[in-house]
PDB file of N, CA and C in Angstrom:
ATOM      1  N   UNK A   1     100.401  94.367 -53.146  1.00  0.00           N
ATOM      2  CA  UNK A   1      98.993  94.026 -53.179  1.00  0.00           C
ATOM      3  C   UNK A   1      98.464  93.977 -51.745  1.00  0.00           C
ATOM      4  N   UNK A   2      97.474  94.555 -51.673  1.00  0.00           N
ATOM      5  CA  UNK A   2      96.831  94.396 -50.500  1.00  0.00           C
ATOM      6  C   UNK A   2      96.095  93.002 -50.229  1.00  0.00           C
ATOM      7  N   UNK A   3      96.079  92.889 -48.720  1.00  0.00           N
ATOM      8  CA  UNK A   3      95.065  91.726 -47.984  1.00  0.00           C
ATOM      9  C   UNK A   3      93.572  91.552 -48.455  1.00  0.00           C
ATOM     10  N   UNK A   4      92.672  91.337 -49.349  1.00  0.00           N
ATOM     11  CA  UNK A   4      91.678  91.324 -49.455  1.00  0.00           C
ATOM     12  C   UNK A   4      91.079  89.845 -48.863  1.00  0.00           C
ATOM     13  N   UNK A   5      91.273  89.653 -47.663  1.00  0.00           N
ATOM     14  CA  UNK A   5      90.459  88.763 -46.603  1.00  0.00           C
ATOM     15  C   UNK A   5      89.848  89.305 -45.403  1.00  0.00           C
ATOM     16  N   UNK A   6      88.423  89.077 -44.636  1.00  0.00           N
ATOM     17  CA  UNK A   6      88.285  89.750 -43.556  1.00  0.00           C
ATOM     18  C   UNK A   6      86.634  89.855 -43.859  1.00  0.00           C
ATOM     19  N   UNK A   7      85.800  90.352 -42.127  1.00  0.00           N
ATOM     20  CA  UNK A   7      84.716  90.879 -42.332  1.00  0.00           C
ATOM     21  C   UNK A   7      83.981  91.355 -43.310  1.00  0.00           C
ATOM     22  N   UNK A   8      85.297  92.862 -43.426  1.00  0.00           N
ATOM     23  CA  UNK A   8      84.763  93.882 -43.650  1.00  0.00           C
ATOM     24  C   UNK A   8      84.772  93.819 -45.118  1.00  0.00           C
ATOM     25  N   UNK A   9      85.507  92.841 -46.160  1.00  0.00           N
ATOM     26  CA  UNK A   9      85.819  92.714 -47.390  1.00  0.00           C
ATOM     27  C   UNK A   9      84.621  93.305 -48.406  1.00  0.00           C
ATOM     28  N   UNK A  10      85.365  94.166 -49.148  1.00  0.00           N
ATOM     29  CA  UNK A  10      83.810  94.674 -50.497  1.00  0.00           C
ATOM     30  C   UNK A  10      83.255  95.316 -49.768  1.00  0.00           C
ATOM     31  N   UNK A  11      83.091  96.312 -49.118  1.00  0.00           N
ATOM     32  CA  UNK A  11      81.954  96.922 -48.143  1.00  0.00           C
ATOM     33  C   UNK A  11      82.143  98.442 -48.259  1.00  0.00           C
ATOM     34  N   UNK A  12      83.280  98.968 -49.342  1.00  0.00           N
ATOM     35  CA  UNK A  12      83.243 100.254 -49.405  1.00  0.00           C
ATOM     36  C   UNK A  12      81.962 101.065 -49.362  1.00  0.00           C
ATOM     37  N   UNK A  13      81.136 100.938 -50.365  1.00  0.00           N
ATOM     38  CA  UNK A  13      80.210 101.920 -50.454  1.00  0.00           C
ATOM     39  C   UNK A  13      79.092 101.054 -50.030  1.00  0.00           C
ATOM     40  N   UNK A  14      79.049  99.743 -49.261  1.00  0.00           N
ATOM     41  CA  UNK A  14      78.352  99.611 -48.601  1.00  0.00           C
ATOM     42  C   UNK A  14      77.709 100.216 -47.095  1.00  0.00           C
ATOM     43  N   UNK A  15      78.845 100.638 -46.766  1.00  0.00           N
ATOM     44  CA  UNK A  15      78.388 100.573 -45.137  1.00  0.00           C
ATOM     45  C   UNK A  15      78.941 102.334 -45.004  1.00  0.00           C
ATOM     46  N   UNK A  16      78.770 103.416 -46.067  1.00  0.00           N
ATOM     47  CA  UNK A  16      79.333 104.412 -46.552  1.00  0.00           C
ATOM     48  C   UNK A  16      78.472 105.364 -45.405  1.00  0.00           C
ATOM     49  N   UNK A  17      78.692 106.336 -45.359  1.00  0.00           N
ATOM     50  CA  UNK A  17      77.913 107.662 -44.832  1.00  0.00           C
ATOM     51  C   UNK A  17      78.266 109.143 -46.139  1.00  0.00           C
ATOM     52  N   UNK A  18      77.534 109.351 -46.184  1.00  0.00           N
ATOM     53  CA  UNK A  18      78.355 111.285 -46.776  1.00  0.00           C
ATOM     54  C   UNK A  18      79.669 111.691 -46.105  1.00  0.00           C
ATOM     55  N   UNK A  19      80.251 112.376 -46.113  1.00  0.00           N
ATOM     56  CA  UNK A  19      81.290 113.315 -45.668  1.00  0.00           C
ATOM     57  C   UNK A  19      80.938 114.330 -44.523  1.00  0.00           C
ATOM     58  N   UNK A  20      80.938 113.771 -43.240  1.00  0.00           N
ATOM     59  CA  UNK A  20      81.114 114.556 -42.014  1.00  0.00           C
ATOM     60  C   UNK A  20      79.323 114.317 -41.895  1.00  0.00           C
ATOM     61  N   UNK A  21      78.889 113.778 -42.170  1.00  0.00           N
ATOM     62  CA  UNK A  21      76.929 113.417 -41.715  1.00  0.00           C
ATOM     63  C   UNK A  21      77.118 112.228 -40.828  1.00  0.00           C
ATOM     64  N   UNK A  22      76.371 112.536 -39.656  1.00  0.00           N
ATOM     65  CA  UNK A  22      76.156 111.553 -38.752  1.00  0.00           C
ATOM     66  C   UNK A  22      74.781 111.273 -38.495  1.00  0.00           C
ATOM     67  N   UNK A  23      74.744 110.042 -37.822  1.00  0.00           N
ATOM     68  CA  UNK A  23      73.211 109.191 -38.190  1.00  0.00           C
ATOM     69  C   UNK A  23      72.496 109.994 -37.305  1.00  0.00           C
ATOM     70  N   UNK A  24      71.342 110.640 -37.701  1.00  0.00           N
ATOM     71  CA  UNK A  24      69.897 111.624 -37.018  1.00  0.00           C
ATOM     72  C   UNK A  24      69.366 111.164 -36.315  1.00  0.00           C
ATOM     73  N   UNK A  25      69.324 111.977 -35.441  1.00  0.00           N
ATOM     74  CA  UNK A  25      68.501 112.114 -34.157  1.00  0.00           C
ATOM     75  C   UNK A  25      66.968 111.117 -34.156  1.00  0.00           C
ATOM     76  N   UNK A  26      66.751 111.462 -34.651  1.00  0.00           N
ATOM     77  CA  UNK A  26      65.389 110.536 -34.768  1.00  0.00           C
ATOM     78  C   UNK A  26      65.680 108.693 -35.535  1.00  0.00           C
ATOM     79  N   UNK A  27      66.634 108.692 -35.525  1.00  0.00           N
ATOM     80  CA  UNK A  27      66.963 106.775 -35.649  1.00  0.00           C
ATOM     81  C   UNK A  27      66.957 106.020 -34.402  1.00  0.00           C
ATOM     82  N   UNK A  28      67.479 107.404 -33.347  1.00  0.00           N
ATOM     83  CA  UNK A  28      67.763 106.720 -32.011  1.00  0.00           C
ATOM     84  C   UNK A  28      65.902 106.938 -31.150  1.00  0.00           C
ATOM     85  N   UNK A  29      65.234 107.558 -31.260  1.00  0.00           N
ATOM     86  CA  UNK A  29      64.147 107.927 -30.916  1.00  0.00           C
ATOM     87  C   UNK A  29      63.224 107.062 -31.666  1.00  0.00           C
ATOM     88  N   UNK A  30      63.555 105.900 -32.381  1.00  0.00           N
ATOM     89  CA  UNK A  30      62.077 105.229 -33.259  1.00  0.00           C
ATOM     90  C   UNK A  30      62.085 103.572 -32.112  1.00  0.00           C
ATOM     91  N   UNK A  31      60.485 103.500 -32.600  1.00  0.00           N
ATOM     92  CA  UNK A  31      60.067 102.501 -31.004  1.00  0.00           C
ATOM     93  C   UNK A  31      60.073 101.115 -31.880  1.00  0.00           C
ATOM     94  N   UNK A  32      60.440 100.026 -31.475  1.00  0.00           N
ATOM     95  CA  UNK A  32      60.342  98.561 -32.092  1.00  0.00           C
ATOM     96  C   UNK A  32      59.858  98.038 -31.335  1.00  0.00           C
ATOM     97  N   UNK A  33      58.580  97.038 -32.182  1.00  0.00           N
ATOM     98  CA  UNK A  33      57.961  96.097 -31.043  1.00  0.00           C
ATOM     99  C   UNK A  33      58.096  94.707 -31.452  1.00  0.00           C
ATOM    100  N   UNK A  34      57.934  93.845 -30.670  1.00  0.00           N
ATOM    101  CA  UNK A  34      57.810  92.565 -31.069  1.00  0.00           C
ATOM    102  C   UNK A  34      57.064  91.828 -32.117  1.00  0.00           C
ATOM    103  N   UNK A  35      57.598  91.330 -33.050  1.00  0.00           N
ATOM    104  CA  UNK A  35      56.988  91.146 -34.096  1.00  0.00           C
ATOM    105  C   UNK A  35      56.762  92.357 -35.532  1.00  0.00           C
ATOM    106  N   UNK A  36      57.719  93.062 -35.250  1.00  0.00           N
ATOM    107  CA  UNK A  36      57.547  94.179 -36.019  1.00  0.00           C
ATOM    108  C   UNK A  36      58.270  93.853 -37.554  1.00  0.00           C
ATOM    109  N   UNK A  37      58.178  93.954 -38.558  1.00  0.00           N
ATOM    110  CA  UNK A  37      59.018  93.870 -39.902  1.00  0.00           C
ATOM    111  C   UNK A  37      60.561  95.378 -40.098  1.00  0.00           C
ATOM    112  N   UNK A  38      61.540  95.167 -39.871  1.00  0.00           N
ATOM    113  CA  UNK A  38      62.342  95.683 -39.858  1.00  0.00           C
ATOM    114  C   UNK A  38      62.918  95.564 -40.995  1.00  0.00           C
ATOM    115  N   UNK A  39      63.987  96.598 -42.247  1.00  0.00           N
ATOM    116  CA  UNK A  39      65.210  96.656 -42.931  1.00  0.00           C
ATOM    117  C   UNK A  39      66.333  96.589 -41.956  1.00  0.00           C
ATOM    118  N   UNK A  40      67.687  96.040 -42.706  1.00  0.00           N
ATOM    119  CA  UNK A  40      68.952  96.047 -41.819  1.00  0.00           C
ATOM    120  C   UNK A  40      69.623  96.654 -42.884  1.00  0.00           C
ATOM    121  N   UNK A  41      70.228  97.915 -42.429  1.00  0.00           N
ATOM    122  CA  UNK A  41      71.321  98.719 -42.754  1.00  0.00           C
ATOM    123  C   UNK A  41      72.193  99.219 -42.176  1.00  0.00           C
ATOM    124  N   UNK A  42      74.019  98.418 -42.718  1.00  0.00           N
ATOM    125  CA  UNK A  42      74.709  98.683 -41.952  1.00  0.00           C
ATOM    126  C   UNK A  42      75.201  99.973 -42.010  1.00  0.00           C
ATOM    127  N   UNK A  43      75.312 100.529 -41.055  1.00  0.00           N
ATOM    128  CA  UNK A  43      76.829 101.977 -40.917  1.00  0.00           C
ATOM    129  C   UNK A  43      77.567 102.176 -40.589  1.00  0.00           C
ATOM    130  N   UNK A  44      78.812 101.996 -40.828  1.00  0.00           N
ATOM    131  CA  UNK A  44      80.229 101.372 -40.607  1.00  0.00           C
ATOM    132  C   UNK A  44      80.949 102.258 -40.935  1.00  0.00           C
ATOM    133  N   UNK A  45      81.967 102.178 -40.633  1.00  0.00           N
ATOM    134  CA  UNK A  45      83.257 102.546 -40.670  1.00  0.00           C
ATOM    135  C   UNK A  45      83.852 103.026 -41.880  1.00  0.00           C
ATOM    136  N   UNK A  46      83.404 102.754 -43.103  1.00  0.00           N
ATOM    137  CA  UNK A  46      83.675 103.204 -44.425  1.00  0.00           C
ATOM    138  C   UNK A  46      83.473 104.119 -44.894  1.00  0.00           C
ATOM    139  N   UNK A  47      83.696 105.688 -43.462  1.00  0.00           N
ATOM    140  CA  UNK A  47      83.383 106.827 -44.275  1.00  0.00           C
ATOM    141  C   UNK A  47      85.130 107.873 -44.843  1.00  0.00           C
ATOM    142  N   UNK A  48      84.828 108.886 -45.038  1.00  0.00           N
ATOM    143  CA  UNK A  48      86.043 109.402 -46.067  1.00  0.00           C
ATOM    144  C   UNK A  48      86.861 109.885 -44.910  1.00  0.00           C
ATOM    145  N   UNK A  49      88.052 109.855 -44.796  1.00  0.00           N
ATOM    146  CA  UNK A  49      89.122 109.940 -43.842  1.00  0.00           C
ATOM    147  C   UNK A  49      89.117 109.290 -42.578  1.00  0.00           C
ATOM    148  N   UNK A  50      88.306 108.790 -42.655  1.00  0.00           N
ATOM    149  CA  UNK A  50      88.001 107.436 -41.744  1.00  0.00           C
ATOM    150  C   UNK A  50      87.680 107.948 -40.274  1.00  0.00           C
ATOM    151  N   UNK A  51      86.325 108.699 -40.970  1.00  0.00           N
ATOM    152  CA  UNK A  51      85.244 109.031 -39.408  1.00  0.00           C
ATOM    153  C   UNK A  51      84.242 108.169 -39.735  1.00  0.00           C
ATOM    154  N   UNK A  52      84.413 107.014 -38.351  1.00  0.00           N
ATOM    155  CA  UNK A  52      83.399 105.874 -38.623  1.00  0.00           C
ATOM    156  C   UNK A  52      82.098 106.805 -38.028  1.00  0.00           C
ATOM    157  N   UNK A  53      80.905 106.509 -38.184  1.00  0.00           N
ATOM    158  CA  UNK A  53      79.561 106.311 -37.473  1.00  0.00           C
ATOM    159  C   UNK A  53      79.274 105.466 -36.289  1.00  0.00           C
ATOM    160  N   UNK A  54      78.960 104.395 -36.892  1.00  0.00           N
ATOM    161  CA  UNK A  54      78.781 104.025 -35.713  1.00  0.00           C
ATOM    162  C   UNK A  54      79.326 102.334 -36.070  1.00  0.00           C
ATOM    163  N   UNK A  55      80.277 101.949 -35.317  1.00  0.00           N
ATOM    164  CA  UNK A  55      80.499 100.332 -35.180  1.00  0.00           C
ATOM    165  C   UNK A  55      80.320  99.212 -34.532  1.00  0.00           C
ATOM    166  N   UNK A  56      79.879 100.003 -33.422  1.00  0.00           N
ATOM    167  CA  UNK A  56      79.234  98.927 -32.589  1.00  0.00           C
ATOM    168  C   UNK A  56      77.599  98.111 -32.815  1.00  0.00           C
ATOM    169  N   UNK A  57      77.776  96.712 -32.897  1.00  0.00           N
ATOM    170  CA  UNK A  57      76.003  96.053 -33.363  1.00  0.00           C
ATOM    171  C   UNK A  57      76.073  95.795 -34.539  1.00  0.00           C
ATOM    172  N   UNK A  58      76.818  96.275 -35.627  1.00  0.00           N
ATOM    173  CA  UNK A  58      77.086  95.777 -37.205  1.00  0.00           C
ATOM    174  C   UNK A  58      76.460  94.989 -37.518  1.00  0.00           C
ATOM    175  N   UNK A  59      75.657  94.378 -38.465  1.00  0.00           N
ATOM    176  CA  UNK A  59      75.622  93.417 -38.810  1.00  0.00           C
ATOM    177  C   UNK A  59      76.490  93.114 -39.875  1.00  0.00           C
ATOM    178  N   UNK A  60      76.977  91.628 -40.132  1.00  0.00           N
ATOM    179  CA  UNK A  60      77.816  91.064 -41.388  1.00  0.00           C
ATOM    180  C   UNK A  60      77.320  91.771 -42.705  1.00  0.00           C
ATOM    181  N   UNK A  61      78.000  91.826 -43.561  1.00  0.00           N
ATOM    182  CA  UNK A  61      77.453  92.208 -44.849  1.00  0.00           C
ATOM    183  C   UNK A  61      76.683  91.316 -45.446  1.00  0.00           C
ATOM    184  N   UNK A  62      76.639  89.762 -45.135  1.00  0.00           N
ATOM    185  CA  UNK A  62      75.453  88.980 -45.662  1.00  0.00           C
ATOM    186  C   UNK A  62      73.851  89.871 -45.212  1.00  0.00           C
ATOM    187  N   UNK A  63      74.116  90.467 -44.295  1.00  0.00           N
ATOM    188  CA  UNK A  63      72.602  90.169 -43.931  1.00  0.00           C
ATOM    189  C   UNK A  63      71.841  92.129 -43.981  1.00  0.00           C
ATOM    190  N   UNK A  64      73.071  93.112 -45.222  1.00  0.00           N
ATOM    191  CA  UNK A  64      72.750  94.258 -45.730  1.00  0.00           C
ATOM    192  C   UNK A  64      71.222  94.037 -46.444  1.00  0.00           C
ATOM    193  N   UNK A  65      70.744  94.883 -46.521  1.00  0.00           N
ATOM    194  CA  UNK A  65      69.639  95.142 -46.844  1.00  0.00           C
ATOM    195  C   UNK A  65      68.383  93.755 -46.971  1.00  0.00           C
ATOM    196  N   UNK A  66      68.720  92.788 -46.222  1.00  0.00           N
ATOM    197  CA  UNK A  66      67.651  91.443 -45.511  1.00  0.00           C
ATOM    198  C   UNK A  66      66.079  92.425 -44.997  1.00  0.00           C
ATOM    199  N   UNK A  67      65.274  91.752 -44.975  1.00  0.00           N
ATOM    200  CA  UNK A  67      64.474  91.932 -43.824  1.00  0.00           C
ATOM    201  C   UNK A  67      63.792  91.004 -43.256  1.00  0.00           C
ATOM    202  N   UNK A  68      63.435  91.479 -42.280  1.00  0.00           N
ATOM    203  CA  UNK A  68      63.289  90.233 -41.211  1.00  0.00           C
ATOM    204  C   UNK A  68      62.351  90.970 -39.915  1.00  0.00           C
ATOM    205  N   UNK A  69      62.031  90.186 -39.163  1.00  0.00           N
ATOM    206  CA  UNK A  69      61.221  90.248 -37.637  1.00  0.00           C
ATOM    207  C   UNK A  69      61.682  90.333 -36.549  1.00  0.00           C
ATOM    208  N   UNK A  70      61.374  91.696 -36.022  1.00  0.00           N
ATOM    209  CA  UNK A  70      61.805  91.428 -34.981  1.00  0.00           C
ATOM    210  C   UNK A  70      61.136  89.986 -33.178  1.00  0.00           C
ATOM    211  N   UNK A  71      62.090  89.744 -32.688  1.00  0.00           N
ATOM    212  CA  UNK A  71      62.070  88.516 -31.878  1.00  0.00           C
ATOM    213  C   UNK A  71      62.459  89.405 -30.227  1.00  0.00           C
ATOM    214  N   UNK A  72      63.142  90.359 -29.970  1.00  0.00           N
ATOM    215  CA  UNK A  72      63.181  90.840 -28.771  1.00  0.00           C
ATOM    216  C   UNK A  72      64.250  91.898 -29.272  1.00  0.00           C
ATOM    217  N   UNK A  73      63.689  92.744 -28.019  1.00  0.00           N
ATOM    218  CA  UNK A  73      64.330  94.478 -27.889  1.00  0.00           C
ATOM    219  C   UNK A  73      64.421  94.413 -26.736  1.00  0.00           C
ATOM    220  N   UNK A  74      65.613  95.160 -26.427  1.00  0.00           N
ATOM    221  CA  UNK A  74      66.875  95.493 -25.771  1.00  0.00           C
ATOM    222  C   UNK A  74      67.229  97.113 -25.586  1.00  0.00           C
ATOM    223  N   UNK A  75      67.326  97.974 -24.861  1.00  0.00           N
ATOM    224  CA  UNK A  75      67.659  99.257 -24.424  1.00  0.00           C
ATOM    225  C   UNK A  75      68.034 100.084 -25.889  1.00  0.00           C
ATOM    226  N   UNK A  76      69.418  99.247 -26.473  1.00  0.00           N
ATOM    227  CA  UNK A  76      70.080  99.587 -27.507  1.00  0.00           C
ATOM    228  C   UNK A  76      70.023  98.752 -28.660  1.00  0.00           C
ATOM    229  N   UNK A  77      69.510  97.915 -28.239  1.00  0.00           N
ATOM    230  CA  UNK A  77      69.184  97.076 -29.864  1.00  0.00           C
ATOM    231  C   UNK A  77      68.358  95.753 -29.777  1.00  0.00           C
ATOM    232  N   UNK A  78      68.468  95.268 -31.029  1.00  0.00           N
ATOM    233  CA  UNK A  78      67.251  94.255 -31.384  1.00  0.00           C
ATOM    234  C   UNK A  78      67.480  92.749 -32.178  1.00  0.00           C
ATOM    235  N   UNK A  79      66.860  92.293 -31.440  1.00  0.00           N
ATOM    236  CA  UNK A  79      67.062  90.678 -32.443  1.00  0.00           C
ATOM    237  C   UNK A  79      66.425  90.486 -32.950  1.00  0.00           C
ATOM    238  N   UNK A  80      66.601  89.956 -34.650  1.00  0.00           N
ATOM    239  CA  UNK A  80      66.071  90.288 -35.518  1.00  0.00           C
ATOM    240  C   UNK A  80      66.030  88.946 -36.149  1.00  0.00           C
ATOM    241  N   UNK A  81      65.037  88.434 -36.367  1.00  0.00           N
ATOM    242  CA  UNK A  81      64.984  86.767 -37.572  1.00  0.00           C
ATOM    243  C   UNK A  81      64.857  86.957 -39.033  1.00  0.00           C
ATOM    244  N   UNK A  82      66.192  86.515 -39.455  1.00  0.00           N
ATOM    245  CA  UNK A  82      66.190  86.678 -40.710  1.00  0.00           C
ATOM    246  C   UNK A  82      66.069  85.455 -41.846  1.00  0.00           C
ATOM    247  N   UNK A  83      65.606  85.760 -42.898  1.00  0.00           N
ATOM    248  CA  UNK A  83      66.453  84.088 -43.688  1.00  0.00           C
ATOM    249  C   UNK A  83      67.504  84.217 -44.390  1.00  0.00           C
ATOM    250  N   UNK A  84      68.238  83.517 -44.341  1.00  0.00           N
ATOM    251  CA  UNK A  84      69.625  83.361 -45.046  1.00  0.00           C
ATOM    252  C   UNK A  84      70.303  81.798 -45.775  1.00  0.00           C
ATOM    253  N   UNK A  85      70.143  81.832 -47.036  1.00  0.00           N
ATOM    254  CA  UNK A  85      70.512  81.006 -47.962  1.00  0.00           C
ATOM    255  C   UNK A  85      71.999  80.544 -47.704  1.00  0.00           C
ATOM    256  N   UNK A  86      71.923  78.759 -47.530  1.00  0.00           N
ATOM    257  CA  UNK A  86      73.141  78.398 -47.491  1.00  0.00           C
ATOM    258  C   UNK A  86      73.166  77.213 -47.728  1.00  0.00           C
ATOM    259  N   UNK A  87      73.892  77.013 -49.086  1.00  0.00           N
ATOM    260  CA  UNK A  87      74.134  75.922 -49.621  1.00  0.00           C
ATOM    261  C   UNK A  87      72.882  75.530 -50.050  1.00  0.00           C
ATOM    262  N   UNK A  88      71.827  75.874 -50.838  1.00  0.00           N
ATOM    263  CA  UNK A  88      70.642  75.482 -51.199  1.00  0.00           C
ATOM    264  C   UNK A  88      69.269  75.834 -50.183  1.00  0.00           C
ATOM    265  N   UNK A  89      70.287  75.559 -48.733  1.00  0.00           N
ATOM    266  CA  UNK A  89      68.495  75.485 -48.072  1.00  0.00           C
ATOM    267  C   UNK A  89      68.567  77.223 -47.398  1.00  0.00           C
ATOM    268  N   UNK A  90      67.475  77.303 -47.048  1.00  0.00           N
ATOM    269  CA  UNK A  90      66.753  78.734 -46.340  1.00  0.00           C
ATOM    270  C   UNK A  90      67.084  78.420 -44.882  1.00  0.00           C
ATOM    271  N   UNK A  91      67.530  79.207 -43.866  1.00  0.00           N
ATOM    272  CA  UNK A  91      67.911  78.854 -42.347  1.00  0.00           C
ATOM    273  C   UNK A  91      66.970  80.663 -42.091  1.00  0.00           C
ATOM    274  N   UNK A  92      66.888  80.246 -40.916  1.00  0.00           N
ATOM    275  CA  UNK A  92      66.521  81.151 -40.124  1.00  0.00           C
ATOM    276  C   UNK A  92      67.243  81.814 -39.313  1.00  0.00           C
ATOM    277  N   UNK A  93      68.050  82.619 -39.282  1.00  0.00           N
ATOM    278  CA  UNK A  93      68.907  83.243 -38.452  1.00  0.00           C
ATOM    279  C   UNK A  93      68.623  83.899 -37.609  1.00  0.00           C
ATOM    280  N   UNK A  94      68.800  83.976 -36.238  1.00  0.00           N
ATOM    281  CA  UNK A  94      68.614  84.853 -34.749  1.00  0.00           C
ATOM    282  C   UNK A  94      70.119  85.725 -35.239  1.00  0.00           C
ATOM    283  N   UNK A  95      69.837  87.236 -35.524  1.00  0.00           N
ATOM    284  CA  UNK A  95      70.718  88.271 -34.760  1.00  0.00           C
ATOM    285  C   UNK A  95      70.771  89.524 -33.982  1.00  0.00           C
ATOM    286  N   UNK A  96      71.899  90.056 -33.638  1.00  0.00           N
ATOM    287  CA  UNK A  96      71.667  91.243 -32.715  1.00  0.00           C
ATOM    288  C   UNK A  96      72.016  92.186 -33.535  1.00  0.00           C
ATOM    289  N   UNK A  97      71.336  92.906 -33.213  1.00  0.00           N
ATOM    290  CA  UNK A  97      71.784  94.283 -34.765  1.00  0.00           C
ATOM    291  C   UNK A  97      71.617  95.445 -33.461  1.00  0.00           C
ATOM    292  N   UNK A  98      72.545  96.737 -33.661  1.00  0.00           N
ATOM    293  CA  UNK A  98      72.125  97.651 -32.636  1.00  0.00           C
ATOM    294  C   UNK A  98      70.920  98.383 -32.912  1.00  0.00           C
ATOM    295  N   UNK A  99      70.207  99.437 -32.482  1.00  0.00           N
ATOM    296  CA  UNK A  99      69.058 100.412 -33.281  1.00  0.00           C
ATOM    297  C   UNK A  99      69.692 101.348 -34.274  1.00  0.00           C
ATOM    298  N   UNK A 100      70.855 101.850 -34.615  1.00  0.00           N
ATOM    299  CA  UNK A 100      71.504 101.876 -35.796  1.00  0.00           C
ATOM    300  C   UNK A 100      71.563 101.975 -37.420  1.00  0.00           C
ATOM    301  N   UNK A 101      71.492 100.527 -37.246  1.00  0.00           N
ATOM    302  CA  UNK A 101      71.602  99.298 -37.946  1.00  0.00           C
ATOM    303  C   UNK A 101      70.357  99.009 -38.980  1.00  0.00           C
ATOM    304  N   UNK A 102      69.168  99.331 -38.491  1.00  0.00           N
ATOM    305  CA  UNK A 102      67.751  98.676 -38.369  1.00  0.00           C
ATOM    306  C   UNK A 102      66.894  99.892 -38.650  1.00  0.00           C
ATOM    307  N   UNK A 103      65.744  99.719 -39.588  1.00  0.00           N
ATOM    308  CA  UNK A 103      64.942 100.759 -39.542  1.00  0.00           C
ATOM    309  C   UNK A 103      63.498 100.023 -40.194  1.00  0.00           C
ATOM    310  N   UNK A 104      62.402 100.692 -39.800  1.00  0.00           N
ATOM    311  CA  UNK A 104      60.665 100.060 -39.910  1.00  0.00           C
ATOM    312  C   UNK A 104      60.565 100.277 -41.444  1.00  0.00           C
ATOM    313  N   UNK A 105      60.712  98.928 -42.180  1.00  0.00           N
ATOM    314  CA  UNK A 105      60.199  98.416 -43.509  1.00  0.00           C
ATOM    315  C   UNK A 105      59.149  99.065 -43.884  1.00  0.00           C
ATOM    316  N   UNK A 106      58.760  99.027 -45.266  1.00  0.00           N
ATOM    317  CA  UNK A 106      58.178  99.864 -45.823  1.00  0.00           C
ATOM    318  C   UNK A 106      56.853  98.872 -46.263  1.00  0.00           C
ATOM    319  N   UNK A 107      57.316  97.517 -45.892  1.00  0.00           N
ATOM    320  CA  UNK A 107      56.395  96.194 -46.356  1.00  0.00           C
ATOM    321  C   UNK A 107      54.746  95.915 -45.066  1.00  0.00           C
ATOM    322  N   UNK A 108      55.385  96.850 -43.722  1.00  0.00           N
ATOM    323  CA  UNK A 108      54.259  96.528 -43.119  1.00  0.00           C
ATOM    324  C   UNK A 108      52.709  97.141 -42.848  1.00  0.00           C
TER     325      UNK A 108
END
């Protein structure tokens, strides 16, 4: 039996890509401003023969498909305020997600 403890746990076809597709040119070319409404989508390491994308900036799998505000930008990535349920109450979470990771919501 395998180890099923860790990060990355359950995240197969979460954090998936196609077969040999790498993340487009134009993800790295989109502008974020302060206060902007962002999606978080991770792209990880869970592709088929194990050609990751991209791993650096991840966010946890709690915080897959969240959205949230951005709070400050960075060369390569962005901090992002999210809410996240724990134990009953709503918290506000500060994270760093790379540009990646992150793409302009469809809500603003």
């Amino acid at each position: 039996m395998t180890n099923t403890k860790g990060k990355m746990k359950g995240t197969q076809h979460m954090f998936s890509r196609p077969f040999r597709k790498h993340v487009p040119l134009a993800t790295y070319m989109q502008i974020y401003k302060k206060g902007g409404i962002v999606d978080i989508k991770g792209m990880g390491t869970r592709d088929i023969e194990g050609m990751g994308t991209v791993q650096k900036g991840m966010p946890h799998k709690c915080y897959h498909g969240k959205t949230g505000r951005v709070y400050s930008v960075t060369q390569h990535a962005g901090g992002i305020v999210v809410n996240k349920q724990v134990k009953g109450k709503i918290l506000a979470e500060r994270i760093r997600v790379h540009t990646e990771h992150i793409k302009h919501s469809e809500l603003r």
